[in-house]
Protein backbone atom coordinates (compact mmCIF):
# COMPACT_ATOMS: atom_id res chain seq x y z
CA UNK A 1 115.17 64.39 61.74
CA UNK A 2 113.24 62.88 64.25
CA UNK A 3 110.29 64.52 65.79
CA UNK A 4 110.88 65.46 69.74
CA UNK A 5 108.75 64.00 72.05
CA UNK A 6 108.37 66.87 74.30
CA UNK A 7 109.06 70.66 73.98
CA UNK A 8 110.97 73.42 76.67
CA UNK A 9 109.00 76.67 76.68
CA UNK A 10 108.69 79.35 79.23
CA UNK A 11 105.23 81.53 79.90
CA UNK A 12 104.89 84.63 78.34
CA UNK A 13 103.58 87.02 80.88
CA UNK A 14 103.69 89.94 79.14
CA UNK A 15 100.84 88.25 76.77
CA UNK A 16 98.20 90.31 78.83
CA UNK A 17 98.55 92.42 81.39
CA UNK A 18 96.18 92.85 84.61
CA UNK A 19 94.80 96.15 85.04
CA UNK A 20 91.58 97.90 87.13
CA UNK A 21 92.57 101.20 85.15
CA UNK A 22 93.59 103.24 88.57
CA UNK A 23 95.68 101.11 90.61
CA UNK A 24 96.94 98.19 89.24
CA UNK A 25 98.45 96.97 86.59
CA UNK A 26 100.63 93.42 86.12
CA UNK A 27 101.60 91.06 83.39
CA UNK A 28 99.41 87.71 83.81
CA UNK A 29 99.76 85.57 80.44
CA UNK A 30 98.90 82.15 81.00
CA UNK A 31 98.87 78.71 79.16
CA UNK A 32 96.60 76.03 80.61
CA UNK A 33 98.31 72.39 80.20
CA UNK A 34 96.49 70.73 77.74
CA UNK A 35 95.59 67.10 78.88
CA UNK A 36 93.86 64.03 76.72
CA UNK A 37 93.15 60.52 77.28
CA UNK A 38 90.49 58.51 78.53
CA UNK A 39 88.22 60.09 81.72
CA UNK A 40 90.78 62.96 81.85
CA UNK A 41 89.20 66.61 81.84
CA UNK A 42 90.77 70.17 82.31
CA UNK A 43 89.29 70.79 85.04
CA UNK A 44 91.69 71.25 87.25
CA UNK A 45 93.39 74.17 85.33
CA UNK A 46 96.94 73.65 85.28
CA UNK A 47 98.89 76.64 84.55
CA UNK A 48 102.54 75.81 82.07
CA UNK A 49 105.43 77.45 83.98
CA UNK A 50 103.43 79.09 86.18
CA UNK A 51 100.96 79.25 89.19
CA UNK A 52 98.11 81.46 90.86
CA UNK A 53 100.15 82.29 93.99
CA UNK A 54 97.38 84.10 95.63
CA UNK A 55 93.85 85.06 94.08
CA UNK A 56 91.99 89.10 95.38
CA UNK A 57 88.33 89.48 95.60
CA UNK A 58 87.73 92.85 94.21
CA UNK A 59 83.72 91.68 95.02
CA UNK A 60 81.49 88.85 96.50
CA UNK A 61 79.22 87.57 94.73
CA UNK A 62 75.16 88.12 94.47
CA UNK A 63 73.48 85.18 95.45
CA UNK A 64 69.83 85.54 95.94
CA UNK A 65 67.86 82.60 97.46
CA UNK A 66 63.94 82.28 97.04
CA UNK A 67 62.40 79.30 98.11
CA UNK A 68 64.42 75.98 97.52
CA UNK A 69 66.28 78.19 94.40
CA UNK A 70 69.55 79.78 94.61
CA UNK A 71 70.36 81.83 91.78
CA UNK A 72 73.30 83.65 91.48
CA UNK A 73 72.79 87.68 90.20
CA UNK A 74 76.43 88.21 89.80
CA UNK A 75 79.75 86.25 89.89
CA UNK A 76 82.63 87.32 92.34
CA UNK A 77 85.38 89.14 90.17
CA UNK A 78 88.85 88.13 91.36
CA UNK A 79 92.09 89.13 90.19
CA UNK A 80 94.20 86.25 90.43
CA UNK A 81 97.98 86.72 90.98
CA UNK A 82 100.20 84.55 88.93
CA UNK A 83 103.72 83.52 89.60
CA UNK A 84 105.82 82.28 86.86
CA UNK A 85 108.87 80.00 86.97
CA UNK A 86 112.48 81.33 86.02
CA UNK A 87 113.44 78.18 83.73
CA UNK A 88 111.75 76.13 80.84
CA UNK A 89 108.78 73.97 81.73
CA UNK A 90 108.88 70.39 79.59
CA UNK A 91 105.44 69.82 77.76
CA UNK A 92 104.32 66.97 75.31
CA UNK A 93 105.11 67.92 71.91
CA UNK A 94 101.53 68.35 70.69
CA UNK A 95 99.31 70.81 68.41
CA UNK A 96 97.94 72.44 71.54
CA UNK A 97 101.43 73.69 72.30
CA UNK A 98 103.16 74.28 69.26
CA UNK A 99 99.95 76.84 68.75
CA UNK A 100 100.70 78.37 71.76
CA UNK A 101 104.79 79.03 70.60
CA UNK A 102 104.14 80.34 67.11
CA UNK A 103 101.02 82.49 69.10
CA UNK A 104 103.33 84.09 71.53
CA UNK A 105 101.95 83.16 74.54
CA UNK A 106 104.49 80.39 75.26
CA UNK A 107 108.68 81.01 74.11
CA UNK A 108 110.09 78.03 73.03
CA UNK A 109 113.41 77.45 75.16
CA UNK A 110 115.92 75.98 72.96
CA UNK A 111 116.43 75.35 69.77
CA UNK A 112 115.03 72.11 68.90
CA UNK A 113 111.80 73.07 70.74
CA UNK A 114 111.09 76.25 68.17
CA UNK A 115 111.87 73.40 65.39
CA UNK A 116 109.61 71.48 66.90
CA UNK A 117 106.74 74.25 66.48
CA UNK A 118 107.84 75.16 63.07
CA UNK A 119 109.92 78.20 63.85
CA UNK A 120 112.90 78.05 61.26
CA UNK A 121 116.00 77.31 62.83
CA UNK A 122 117.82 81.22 61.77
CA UNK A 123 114.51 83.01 62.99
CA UNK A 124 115.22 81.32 66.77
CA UNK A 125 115.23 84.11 69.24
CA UNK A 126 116.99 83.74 73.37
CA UNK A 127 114.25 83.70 75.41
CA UNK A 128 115.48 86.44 77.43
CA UNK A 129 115.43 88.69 73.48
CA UNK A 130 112.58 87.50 73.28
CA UNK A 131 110.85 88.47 76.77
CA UNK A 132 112.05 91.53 77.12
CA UNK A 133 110.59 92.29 73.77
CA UNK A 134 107.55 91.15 74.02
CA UNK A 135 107.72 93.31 77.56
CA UNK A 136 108.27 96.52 75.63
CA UNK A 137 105.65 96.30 72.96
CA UNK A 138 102.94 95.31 75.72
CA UNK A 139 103.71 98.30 77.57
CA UNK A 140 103.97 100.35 75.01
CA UNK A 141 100.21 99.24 73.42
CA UNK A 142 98.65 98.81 77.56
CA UNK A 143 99.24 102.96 77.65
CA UNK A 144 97.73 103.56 74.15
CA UNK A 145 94.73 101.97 75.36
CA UNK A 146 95.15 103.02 78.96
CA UNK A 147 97.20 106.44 79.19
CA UNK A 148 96.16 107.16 83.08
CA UNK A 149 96.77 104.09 84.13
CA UNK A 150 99.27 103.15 87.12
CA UNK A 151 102.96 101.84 86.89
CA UNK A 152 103.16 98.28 85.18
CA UNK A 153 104.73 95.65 88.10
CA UNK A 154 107.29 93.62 86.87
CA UNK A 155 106.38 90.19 86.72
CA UNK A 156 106.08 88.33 89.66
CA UNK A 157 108.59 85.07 89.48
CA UNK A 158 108.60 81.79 92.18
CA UNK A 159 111.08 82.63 94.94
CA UNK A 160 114.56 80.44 94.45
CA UNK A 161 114.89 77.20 96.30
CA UNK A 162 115.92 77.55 99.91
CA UNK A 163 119.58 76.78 100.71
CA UNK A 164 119.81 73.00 102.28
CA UNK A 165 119.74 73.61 106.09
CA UNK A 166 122.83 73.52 107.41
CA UNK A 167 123.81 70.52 109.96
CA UNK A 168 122.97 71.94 113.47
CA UNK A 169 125.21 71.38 116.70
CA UNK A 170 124.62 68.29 118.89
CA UNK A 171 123.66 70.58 122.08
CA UNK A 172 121.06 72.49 119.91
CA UNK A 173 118.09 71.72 118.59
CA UNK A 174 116.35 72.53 115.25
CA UNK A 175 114.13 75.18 115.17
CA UNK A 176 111.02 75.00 112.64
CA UNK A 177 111.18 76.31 109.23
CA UNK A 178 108.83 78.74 110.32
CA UNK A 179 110.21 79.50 113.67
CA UNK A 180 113.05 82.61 113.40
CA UNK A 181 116.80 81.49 114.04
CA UNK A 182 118.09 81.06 117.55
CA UNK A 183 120.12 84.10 116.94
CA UNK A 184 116.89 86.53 115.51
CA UNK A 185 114.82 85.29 119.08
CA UNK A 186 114.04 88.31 121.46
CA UNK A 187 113.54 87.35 124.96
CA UNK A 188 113.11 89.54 127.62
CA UNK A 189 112.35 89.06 131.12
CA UNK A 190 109.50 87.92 133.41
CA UNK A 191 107.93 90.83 134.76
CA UNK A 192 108.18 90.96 138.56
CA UNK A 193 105.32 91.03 140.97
């Protein structure tokens, strides 16, 4: 059988969950894409199937200057908010990745993909199964470790596509995407002097 050049895998966000032990608490497993070749880094932190869609600062950070020297005392702690994608994400079929599947932390997609990373081909699982699975256990081991801690969110997922806009009528014009629909526009009256 040929080997596949690339693999389909979703995120597994219930890989760790987010919590500050009183009021939060949200699934946030991540996979950083993996990149090689000549003058490429990983610096730039892509996330597989998934984003940061917003990032919190629970605290600045200590910076102390004396003199020409600025040392920092303590880092800012963030909590950064991750939003995952609803279908598979295509990666290179690599070592980096393949790790990641039989880990957990990525699901392979389809069938060929989980062949790919050396699951056998009657142990495949739906990645739905598979999810909601993995969702139950990590609840069920966050409260063993945390028992007073708050609700778990569900997992936060990209909003769908916008509908195309629809054609709009010679005599009136477009609004914005930003701007609220001719019909959802309050006006009221000048004010008389």
């Amino acid at each position: 059988m040929p080997k596949e050049r690339f693999l389909h895998v979703v995120p597994n966000p219930w890989a760790h969950i987010d919590s500050d032990g009183q009021n939060y608490a949200r699934p946030c497993g991540k996979v950083l894409h993996y990149y090689t070749g000549p003058g490429v880094s990983n610096a730039h932190h892509d996330l597989v199937g998934a984003r940061i869609a917003h990032v919190e600062t629970l605290s600045p950070a200590q910076v102390r200057t004396i003199g020409n020297l600025t040392m920092v005392g303590r880092h800012a702690q963030e909590r950064h908010v991750i939003e995952y994608e609803r279908g598979p994400t295509r990666v290179m079929n690599e070592k980096h990745y393949q790790d990641e599947v039989r880990a957990g932390n990525l699901i392979a997609y389809d069938l060929p993909s989980a062949v790919a990373c050396g699951i056998p081909a009657d142990e495949f699982v739906a990645p739905e199964k598979l999810l909601a699975e993995f969702r139950d256990v990590a609840i069920k081991q966050f409260y063993l470790e945390n028992p007073n801690a708050p609700e778990v969110s569900d997992v936060l997922y990209a909003e769908e596509a916008p509908a195309p806009a629809q054609p709009a009528a010679e005599d009136q014009p477009v609004a914005p995407p930003s701007a609220p629909a001719p019909s959802d526009v309050v006006t009221s009256a000048p004010a008389e002097h």
